[in-house]
Every structure is written in C-alpha cells, then in structure tokens.
Protein backbone atom coordinates (compact mmCIF):
# COMPACT_ATOMS: atom_id res chain seq x y z
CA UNK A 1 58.10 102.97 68.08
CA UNK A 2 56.04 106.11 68.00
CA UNK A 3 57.29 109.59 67.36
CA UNK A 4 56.36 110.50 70.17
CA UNK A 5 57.76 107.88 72.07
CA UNK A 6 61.28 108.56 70.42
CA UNK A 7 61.48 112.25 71.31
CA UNK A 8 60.88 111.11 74.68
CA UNK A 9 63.47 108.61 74.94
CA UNK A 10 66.09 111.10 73.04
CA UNK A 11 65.19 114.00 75.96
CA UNK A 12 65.19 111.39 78.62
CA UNK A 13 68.74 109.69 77.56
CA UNK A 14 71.20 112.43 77.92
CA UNK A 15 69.88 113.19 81.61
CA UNK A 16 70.02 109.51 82.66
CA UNK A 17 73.86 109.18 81.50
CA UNK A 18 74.42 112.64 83.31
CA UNK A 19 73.01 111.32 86.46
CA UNK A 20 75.01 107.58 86.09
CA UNK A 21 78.29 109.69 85.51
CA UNK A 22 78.01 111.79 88.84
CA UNK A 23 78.66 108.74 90.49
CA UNK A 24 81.63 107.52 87.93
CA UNK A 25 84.69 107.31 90.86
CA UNK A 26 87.60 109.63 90.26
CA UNK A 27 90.63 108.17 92.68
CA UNK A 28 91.50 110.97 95.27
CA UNK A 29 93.86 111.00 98.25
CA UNK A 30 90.39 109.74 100.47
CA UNK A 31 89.87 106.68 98.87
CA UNK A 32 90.89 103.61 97.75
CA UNK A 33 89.22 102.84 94.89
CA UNK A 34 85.51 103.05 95.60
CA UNK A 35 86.01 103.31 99.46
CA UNK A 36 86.84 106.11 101.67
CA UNK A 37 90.40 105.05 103.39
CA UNK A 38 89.19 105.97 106.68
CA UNK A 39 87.04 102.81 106.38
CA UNK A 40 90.41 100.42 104.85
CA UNK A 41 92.41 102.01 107.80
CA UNK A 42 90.01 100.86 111.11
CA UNK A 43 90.93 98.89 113.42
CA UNK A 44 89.75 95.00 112.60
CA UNK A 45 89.51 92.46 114.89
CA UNK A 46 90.42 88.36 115.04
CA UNK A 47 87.06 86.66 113.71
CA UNK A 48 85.85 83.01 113.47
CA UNK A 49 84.47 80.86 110.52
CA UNK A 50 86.37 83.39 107.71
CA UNK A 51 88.37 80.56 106.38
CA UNK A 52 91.59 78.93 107.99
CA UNK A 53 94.62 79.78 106.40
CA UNK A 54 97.85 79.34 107.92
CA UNK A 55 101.23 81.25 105.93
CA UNK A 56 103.90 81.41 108.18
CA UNK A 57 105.87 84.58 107.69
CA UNK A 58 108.60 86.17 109.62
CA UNK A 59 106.90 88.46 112.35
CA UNK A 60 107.67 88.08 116.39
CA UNK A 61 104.51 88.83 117.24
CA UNK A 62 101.56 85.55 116.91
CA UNK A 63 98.68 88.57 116.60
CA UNK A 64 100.48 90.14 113.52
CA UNK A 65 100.84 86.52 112.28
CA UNK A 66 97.11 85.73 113.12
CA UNK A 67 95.88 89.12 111.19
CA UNK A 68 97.94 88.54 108.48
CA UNK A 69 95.90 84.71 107.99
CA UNK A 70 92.57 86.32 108.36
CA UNK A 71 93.76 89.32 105.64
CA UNK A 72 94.90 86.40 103.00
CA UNK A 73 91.28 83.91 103.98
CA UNK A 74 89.06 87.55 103.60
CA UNK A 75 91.29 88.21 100.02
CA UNK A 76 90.75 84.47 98.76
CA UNK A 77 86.89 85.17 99.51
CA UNK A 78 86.68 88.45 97.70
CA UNK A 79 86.06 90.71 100.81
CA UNK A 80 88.44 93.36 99.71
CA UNK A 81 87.52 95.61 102.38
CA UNK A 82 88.06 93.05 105.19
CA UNK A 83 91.39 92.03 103.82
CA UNK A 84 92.74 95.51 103.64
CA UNK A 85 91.97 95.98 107.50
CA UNK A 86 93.43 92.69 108.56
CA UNK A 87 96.37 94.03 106.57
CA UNK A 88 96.32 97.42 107.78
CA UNK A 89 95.82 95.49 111.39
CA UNK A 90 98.88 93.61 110.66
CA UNK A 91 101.36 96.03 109.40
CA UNK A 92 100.31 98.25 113.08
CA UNK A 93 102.11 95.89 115.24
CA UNK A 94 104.91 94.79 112.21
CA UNK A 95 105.00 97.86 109.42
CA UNK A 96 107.92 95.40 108.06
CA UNK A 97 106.02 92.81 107.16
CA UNK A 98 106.48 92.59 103.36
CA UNK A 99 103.81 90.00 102.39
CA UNK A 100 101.15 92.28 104.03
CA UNK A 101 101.75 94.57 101.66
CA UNK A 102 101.24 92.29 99.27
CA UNK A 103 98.06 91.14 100.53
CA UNK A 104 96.79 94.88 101.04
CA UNK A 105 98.26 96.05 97.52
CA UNK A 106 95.82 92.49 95.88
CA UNK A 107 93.26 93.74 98.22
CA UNK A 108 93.57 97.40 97.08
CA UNK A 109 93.37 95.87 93.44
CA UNK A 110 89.78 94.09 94.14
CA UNK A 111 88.86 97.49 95.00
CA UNK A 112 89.79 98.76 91.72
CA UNK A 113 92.51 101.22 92.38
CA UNK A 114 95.53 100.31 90.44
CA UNK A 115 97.69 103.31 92.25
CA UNK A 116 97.27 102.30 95.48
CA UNK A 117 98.11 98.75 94.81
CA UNK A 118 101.31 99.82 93.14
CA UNK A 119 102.36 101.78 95.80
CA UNK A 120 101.67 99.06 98.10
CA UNK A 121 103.73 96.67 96.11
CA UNK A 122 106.22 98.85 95.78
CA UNK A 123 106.30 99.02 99.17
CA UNK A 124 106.90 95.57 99.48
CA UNK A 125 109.69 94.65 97.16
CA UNK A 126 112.06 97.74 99.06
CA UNK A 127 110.97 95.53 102.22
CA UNK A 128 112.18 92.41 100.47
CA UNK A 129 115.85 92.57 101.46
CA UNK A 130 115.13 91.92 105.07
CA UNK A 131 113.59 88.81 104.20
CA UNK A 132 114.21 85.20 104.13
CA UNK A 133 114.75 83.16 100.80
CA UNK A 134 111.15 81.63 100.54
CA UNK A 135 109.74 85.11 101.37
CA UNK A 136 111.85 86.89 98.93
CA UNK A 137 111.08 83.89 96.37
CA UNK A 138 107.14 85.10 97.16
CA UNK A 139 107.56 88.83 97.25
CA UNK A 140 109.24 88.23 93.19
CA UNK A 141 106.47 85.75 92.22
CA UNK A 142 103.56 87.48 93.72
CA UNK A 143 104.73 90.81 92.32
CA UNK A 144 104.77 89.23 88.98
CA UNK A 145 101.22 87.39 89.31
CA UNK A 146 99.69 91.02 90.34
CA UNK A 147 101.25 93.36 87.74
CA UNK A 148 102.27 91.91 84.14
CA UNK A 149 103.25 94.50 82.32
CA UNK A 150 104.42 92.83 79.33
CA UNK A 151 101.42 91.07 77.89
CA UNK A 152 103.75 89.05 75.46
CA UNK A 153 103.33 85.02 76.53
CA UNK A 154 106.11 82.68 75.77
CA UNK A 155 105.69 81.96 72.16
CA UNK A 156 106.09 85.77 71.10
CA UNK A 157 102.24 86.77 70.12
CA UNK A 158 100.44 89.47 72.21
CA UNK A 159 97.61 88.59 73.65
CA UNK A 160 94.45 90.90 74.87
C-alpha cells in the first residue's frame, strides 16, 4: 500500500463510521426496535397461503382466534412485523388474550427490542390467572423459552 493511499484511507475511515453510526437505532417511545409503532399497531387483515396453524386458545370470538393463527404462522416464518399486527389485531377484539402477548412480545424480540418484549411478557404472565391449565402450563414455558436469565445449564457450568 502506498503512502498515499494510506492517508487516504485513514481521512476516509473516521467519516464512513460517522455516517454508519447515524443510523445505529436508539429505542424510543416510537418504535419497536427498528420500526416505527405506528406501523406494528395497523390494522391487519385475514390472509391466505401464510402457513396454517391452528392453537386453540380461550377467546369467544373465531376472528380473534383466526388472527391469533396467522400472528403465530407470520412469527414461525420470521415476518416480525406481520406477526406483531396479527397480534395487535387480536388483542383489539380480546385485550385478555394472554398468548397474544406472547406471540407479540417473540415478535417484538425478532425486531430486536428487548424492552418491549418484556413488557409484553410481562403483560402476559399478570393475564395468566384467568387462564386454563394448558394455557397457564404455556404462558410458564414460553416465558421461560423467551427470557433465560440464568445462563447456568443443568450440570452447573456457565455457558456463553
């Protein structure tokens, strides 16, 4: 490498990393992660071909029910955005539904916000007392699977 081609690349460096860390994302009240939660919070509507999933789940209403299945087939296929406004759809009609919150706060964790999908878990488990046994079983096992705080497995070393 040149000289000369090594004082450019030192002047040039420190103004591309300036320019890649205005768009770092610093978690505000008006997003979700990455995405403004305007978008997270429109309306969504029933689609075909996403994936058929069917998880029963105590609701009255066979549209909560059906936007609930479409917010856990868009989370198994990585479409955090989609699955957060099937769940968002969802909890509209049935803002009880505890497992919706646990799809949106999985959803909210694709999207990289860790806050949000607390709160939305949190949400869930004070929810989880209205529930039946198999839900409440679910509500426990999913909260585990999503947050593990201790990091210690079984046989007592920590892993990383």
């Amino acid at each position: 490498m040149t000289r000369a081609s090594f004082l450019a690349l030192v002047c040039v460096l420190p103004l591309a990393t300036g320019a890649l860390a205005q768009h770092e994302h610093h978690s505000d009240e008006g997003s979700v992660g990455w995405v403004p939660r305007e978008i997270l919070q429109r309306p969504a509507v029933l689609r075909e071909g996403i994936g058929k999933i069917n998880d029963p789940v105590t609701t009255s209403s066979s549209e909560t029910q059906a936007f609930y299945n479409q917010g856990l087939a868009y989370l198994h296929s990585y479409v955090w955005i989609e699955a957060a406004r099937s769940c968002n759809q969802a909890l509209r009609s049935d803002p009880k539904l505890a497992l919706a919150y646990i799809c949106l706060s999985r959803a909210y964790s694709g999207l990289e916000d860790q806050a949000a999908a607390q709160s939305a878990l949190e949400k869930a488990q004070s929810l989880a007392t209205s529930l039946t046994d198999r839900e409440q079983m679910r509500v426990r096992a999913l909260s585990g699977a999503c947050f593990r705080v201790d990091r210690t497995p079984r046989g007592g070393r920590e892993t990383r």
